[in-house]
N, C-alpha and C. Protein backbone atom coordinates (compact mmCIF):
# COMPACT_ATOMS: atom_id res chain seq x y z
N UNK A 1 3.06 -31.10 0.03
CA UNK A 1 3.37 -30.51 -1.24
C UNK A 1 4.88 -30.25 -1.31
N UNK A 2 5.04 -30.49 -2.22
CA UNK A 2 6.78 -30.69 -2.80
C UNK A 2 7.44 -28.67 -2.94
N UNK A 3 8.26 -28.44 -2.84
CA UNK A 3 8.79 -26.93 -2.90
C UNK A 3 8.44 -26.34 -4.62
N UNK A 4 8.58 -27.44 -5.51
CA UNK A 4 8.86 -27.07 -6.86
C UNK A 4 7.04 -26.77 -7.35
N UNK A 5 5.95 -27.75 -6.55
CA UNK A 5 5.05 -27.29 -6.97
C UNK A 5 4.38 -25.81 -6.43
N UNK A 6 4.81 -25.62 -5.54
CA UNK A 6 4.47 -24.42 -4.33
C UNK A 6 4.87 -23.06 -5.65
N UNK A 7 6.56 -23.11 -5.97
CA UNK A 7 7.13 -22.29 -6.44
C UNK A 7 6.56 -21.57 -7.80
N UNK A 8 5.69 -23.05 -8.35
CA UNK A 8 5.06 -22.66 -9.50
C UNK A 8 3.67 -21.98 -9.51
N UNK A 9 3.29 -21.78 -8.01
CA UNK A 9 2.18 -20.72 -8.04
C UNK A 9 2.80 -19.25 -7.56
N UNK A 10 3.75 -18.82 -7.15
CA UNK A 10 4.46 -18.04 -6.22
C UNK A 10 3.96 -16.60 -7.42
N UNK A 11 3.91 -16.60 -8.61
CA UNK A 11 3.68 -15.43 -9.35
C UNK A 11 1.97 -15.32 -8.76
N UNK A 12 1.31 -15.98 -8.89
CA UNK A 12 -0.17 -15.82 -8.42
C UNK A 12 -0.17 -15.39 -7.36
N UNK A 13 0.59 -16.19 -6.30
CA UNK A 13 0.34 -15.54 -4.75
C UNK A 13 0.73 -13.79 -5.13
N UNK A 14 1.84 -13.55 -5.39
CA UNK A 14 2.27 -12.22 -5.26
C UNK A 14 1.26 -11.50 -6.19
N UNK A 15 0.34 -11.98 -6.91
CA UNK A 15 -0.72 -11.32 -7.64
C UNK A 15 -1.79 -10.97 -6.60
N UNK A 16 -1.88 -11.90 -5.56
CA UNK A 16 -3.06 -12.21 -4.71
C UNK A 16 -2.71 -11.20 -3.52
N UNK A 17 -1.49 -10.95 -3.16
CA UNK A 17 -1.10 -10.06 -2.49
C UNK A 17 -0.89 -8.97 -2.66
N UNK A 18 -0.89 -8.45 -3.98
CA UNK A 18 -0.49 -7.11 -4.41
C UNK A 18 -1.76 -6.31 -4.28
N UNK A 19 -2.85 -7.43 -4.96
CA UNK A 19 -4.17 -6.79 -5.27
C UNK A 19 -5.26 -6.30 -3.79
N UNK A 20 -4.94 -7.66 -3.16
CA UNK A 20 -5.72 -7.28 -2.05
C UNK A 20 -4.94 -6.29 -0.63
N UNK A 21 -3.82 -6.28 -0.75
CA UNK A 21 -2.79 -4.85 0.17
C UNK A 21 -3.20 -3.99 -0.43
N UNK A 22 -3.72 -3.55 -1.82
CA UNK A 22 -4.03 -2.37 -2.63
C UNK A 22 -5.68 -2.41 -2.25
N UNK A 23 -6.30 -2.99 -2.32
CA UNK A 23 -7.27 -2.79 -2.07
C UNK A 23 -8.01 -2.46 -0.54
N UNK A 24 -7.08 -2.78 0.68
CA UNK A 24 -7.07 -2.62 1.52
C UNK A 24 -6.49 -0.96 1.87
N UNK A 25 -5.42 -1.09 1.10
CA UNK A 25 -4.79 0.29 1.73
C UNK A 25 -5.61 1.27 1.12
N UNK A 26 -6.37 1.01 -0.29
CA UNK A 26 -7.22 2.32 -1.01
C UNK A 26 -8.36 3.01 0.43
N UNK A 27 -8.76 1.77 1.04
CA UNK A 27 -9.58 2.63 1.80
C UNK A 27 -9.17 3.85 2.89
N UNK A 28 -7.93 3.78 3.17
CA UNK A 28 -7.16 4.30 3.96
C UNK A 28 -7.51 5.98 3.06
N UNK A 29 -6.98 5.97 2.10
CA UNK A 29 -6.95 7.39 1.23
C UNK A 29 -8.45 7.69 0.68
N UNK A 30 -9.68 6.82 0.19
CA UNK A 30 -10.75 6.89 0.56
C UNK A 30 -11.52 7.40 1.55
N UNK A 31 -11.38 7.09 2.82
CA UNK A 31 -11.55 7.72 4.07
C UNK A 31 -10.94 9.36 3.98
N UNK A 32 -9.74 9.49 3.83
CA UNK A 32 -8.99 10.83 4.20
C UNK A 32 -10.15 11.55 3.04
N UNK A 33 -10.17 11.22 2.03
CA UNK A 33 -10.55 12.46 0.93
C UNK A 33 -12.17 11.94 1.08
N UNK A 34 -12.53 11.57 1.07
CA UNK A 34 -14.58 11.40 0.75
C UNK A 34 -15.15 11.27 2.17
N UNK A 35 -14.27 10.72 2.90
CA UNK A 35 -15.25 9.87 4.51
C UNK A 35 -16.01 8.55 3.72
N UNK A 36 -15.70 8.09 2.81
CA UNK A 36 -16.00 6.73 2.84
C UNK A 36 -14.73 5.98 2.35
N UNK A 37 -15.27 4.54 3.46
CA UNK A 37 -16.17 3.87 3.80
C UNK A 37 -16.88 4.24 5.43
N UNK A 38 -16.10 5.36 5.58
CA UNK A 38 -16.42 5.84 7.20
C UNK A 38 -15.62 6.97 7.53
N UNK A 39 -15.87 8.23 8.58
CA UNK A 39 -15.13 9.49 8.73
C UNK A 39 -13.83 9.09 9.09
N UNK A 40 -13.26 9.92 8.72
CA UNK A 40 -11.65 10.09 9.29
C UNK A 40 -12.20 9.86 10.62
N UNK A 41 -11.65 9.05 11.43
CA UNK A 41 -11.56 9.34 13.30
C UNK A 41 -10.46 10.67 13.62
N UNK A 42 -11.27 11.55 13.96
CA UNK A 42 -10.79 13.24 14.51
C UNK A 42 -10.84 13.46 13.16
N UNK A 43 -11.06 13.48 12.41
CA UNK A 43 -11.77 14.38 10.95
C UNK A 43 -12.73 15.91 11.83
N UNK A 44 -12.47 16.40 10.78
CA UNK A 44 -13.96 17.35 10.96
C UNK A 44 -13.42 18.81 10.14
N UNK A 45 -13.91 19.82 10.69
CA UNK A 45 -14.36 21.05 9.48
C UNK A 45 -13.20 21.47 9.25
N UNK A 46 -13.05 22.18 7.51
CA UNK A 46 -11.88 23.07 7.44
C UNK A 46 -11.08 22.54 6.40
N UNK A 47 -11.46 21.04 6.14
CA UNK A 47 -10.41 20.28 4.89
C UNK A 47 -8.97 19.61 5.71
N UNK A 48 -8.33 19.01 5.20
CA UNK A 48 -7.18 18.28 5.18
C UNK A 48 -6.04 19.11 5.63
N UNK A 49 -5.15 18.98 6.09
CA UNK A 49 -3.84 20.00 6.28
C UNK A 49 -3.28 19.30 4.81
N UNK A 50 -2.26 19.84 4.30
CA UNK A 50 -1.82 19.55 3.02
C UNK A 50 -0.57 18.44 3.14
N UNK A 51 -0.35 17.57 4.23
CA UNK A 51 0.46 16.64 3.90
C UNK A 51 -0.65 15.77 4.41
N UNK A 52 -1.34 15.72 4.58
CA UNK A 52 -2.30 14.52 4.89
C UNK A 52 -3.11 14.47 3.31
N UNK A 53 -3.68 15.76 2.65
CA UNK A 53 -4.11 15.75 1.77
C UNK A 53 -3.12 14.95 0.28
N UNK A 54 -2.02 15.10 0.43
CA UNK A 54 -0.78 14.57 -0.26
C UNK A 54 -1.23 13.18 -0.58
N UNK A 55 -0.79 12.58 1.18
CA UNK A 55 -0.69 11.12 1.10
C UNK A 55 -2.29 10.53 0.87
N UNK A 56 -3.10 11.47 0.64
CA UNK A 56 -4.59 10.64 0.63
C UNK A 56 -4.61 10.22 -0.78
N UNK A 57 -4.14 11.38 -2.00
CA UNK A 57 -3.87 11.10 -3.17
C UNK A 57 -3.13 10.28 -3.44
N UNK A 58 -1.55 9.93 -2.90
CA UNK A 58 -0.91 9.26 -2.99
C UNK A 58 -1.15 7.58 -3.03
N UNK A 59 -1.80 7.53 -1.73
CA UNK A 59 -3.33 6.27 -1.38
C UNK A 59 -3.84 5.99 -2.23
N UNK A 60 -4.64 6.58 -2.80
CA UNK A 60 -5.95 6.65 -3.71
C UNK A 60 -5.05 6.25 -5.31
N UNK A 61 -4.60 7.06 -5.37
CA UNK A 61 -3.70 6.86 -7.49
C UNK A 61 -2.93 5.64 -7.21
N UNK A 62 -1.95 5.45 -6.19
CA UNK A 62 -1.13 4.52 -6.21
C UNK A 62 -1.69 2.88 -5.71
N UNK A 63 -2.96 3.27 -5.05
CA UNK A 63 -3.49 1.80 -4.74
C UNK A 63 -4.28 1.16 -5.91
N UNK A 64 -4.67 2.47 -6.88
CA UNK A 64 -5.32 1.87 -8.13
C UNK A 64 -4.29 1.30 -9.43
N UNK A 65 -3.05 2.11 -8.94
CA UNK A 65 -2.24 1.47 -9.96
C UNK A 65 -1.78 0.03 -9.30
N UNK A 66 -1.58 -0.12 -8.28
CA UNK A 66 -1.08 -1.19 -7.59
C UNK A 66 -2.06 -2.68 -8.19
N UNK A 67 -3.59 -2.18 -7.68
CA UNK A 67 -4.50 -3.12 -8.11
C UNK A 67 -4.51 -3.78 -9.31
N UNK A 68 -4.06 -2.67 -10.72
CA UNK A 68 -4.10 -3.34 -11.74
C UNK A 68 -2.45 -3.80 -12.39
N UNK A 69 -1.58 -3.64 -11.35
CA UNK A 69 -0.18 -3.82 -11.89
C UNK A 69 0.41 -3.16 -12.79
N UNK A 70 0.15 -1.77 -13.00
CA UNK A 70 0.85 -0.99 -13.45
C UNK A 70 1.91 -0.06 -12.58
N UNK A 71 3.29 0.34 -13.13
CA UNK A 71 4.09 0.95 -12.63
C UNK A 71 4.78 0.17 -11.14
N UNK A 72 3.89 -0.97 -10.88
CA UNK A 72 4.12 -1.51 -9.35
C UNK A 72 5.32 -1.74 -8.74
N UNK A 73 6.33 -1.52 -9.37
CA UNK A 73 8.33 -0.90 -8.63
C UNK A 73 8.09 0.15 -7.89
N UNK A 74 7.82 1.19 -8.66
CA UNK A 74 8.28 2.52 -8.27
C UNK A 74 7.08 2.99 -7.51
N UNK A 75 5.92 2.63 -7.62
CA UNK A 75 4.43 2.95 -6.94
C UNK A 75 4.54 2.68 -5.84
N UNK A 76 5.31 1.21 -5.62
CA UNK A 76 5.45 0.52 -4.34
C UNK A 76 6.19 1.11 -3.17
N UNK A 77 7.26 1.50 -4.36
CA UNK A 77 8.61 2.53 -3.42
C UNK A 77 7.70 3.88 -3.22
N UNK A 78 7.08 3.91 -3.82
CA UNK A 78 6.91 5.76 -3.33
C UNK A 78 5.80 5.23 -1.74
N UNK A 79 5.35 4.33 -1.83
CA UNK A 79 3.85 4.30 -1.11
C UNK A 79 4.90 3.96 0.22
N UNK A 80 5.45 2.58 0.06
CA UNK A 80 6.67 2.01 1.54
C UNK A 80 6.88 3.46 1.72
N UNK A 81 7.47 4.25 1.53
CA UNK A 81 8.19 5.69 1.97
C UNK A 81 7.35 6.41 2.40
N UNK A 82 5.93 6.20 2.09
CA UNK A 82 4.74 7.29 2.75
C UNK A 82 4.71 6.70 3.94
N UNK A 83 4.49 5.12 3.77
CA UNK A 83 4.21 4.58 5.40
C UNK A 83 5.36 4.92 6.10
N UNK A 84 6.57 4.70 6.19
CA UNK A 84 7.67 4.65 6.81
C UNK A 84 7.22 6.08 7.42
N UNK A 85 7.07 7.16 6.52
CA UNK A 85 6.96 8.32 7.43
C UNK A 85 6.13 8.56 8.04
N UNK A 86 5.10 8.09 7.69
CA UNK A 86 3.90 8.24 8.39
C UNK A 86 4.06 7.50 10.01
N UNK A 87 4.56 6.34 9.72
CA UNK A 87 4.87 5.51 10.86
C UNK A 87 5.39 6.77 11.99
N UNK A 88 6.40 7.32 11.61
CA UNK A 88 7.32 8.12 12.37
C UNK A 88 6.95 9.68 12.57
N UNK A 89 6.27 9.88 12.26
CA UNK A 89 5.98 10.99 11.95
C UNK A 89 4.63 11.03 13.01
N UNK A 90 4.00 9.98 12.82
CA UNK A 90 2.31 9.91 13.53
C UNK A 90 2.22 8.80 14.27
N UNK A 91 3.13 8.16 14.68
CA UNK A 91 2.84 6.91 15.85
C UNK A 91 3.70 6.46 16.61
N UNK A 92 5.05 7.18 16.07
CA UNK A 92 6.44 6.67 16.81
C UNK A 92 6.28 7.52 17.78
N UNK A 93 5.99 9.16 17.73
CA UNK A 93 6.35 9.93 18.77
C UNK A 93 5.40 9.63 19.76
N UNK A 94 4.26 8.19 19.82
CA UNK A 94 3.63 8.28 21.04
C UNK A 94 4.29 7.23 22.00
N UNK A 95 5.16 5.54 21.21
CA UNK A 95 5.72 5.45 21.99
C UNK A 95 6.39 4.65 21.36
N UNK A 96 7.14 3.74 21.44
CA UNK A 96 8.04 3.09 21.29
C UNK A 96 7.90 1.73 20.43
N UNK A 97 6.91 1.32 21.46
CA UNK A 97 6.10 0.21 20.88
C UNK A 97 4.94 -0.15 20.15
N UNK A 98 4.94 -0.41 18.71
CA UNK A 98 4.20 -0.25 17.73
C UNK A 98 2.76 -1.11 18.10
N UNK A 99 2.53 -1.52 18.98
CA UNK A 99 1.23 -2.40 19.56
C UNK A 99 0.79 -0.98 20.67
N UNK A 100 1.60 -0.25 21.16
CA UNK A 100 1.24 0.63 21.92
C UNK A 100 0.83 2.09 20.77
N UNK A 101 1.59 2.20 20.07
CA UNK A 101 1.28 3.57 19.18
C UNK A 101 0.27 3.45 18.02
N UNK A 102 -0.08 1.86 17.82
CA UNK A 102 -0.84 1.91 17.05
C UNK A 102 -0.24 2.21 15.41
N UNK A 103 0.41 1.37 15.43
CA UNK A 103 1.57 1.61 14.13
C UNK A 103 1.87 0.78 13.31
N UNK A 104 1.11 -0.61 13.69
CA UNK A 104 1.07 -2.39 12.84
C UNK A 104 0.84 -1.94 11.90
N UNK A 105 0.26 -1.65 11.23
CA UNK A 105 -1.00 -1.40 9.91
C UNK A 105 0.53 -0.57 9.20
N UNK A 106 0.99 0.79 9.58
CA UNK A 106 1.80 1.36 8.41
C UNK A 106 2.98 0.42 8.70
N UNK A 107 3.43 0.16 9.60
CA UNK A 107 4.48 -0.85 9.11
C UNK A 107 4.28 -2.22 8.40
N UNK A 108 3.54 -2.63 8.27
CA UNK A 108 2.99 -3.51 8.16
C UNK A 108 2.92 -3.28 6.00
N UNK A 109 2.39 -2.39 5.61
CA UNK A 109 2.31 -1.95 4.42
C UNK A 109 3.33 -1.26 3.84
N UNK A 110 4.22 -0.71 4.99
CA UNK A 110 5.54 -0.48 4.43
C UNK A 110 6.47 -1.71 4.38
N UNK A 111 6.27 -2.86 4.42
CA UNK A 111 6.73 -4.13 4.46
C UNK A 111 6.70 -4.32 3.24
N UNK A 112 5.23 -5.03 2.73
CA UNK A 112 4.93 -5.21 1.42
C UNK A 112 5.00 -4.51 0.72
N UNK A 113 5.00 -3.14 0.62
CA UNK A 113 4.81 -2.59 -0.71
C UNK A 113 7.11 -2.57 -0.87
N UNK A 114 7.68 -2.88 -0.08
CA UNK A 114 8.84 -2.63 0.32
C UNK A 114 9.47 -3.87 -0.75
N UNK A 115 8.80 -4.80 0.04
CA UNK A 115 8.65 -6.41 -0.90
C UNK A 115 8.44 -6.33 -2.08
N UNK A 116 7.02 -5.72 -2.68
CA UNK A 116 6.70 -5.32 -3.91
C UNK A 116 7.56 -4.59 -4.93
N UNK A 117 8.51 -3.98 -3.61
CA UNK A 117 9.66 -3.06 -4.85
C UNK A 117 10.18 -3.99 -5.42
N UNK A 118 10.95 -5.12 -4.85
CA UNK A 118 12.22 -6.33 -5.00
C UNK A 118 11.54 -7.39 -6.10
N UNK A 119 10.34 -7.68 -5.52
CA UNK A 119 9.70 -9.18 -5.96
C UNK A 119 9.13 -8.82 -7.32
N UNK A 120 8.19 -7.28 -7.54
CA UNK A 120 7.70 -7.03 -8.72
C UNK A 120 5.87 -7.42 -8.44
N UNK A 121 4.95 -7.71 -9.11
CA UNK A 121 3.79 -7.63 -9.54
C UNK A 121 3.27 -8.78 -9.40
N UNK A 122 4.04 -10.09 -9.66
CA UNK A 122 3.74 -10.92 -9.73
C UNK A 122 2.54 -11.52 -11.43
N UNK A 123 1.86 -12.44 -11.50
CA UNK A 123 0.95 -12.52 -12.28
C UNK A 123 -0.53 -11.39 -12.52
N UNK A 124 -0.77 -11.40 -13.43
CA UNK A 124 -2.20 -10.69 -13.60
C UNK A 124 -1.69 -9.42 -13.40
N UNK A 125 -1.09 -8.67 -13.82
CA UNK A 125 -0.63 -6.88 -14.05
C UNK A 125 -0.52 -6.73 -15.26
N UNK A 126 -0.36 -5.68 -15.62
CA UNK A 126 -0.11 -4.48 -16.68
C UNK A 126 1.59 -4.87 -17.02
N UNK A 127 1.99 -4.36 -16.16
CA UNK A 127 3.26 -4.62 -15.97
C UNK A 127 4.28 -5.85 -16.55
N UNK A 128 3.25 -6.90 -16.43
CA UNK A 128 3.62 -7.89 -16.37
C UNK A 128 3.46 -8.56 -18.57
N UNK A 129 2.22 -7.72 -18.55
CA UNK A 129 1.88 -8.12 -19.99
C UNK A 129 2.70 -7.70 -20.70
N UNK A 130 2.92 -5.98 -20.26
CA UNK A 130 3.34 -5.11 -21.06
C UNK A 130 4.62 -5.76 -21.41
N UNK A 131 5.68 -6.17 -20.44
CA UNK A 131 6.89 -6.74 -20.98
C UNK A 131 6.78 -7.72 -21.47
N UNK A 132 5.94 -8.84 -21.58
CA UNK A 132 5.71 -9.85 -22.63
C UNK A 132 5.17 -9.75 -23.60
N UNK A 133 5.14 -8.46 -24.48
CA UNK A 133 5.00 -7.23 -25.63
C UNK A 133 6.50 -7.29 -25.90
N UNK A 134 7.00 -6.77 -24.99
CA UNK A 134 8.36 -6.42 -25.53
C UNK A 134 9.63 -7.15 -25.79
C-alpha cells in the first residue's frame, strides 16, 4: 500500500483509537467507583480516599466524553496529567522500572491521550461535526 492511500484512512484510525483507549480506560474508573467489572484489588470498607475518588470521576466523565468525541483536546490533557501523576505518585516510588512497578498501562495512556491532545479526535466525534457546523 502506497503512503497516500494509508494517509487517507489516518482520521478513522485515530477514531478507532480514541474510542477504544476510552473504552478501555472507562473500566479503570468503573472499577474504583461501582467494583465493576471487578473489585478494586486492595479495595475494601470505608469508601475511596478523595484523590482516588477524584480521578475515578475524572475516568468515568472523561472516558465518556472521549468515546463520543466531545471536548477531546482538553479531556485528553486533563486525563494524560491524571496518568502522569498517577504514574508517579503510585508506581514510580516502587521502582524505577516501569515493567517492575507496574506502570505500562498509565504510561501507556498518558501517551495517547497526550497524542490525542496534538492529533485531535480524529473521524466519528462531536467535535469533529460540530466544527463542520461552523
Amino acid at each position: 500500500m502506497n503512503a497516500d492511500a494509508l494517509n487517507a484512512w489516518a482520521p478513522q484510525a485515530r477514531a478507532v483509537l480514541r474510542i477504544v483507549t476510552a473504552l478501555l480506560f472507562l473500566q479503570h474508573g468503573l472499577m474504583k467507583l461501582t467494583g465493576f467489572p471487578m473489585e478494586m484489588p486492595g479495595g475494601g470498607e470505608g469508601g475511596l480516599p478523595p484523590l482516588i475518588l477524584i480521578a475515578s470521576w475524572m475516568e468515568v466523565i472523561g472516558s465518556v466524553l472521549l468515546i463520543v468525541g466531545l471536548f477531546t483536546r482538553p479531556v485528553a490533557f486533563l486525563l494524560s496529567g491524571e496518568m502522569a501523576v498517577a504514574y508517579f505518585m503510585a508506581h514510580a516510588p516502587q521502582s524505577i522500572y516501569p515493567i517492575v512497578n507496574q506502570g505500562e498501562v498509565a504510561i501507556l495512556f498518558c501517551f495517547i491521550f497526550l497524542y490525542l491532545v496534538f492529533a485531535g479526535g480524529g473521524a466519528w466525534s462531536v467535535d469533529r461535526s460540530m466544527r463542520g457546523r461552523a
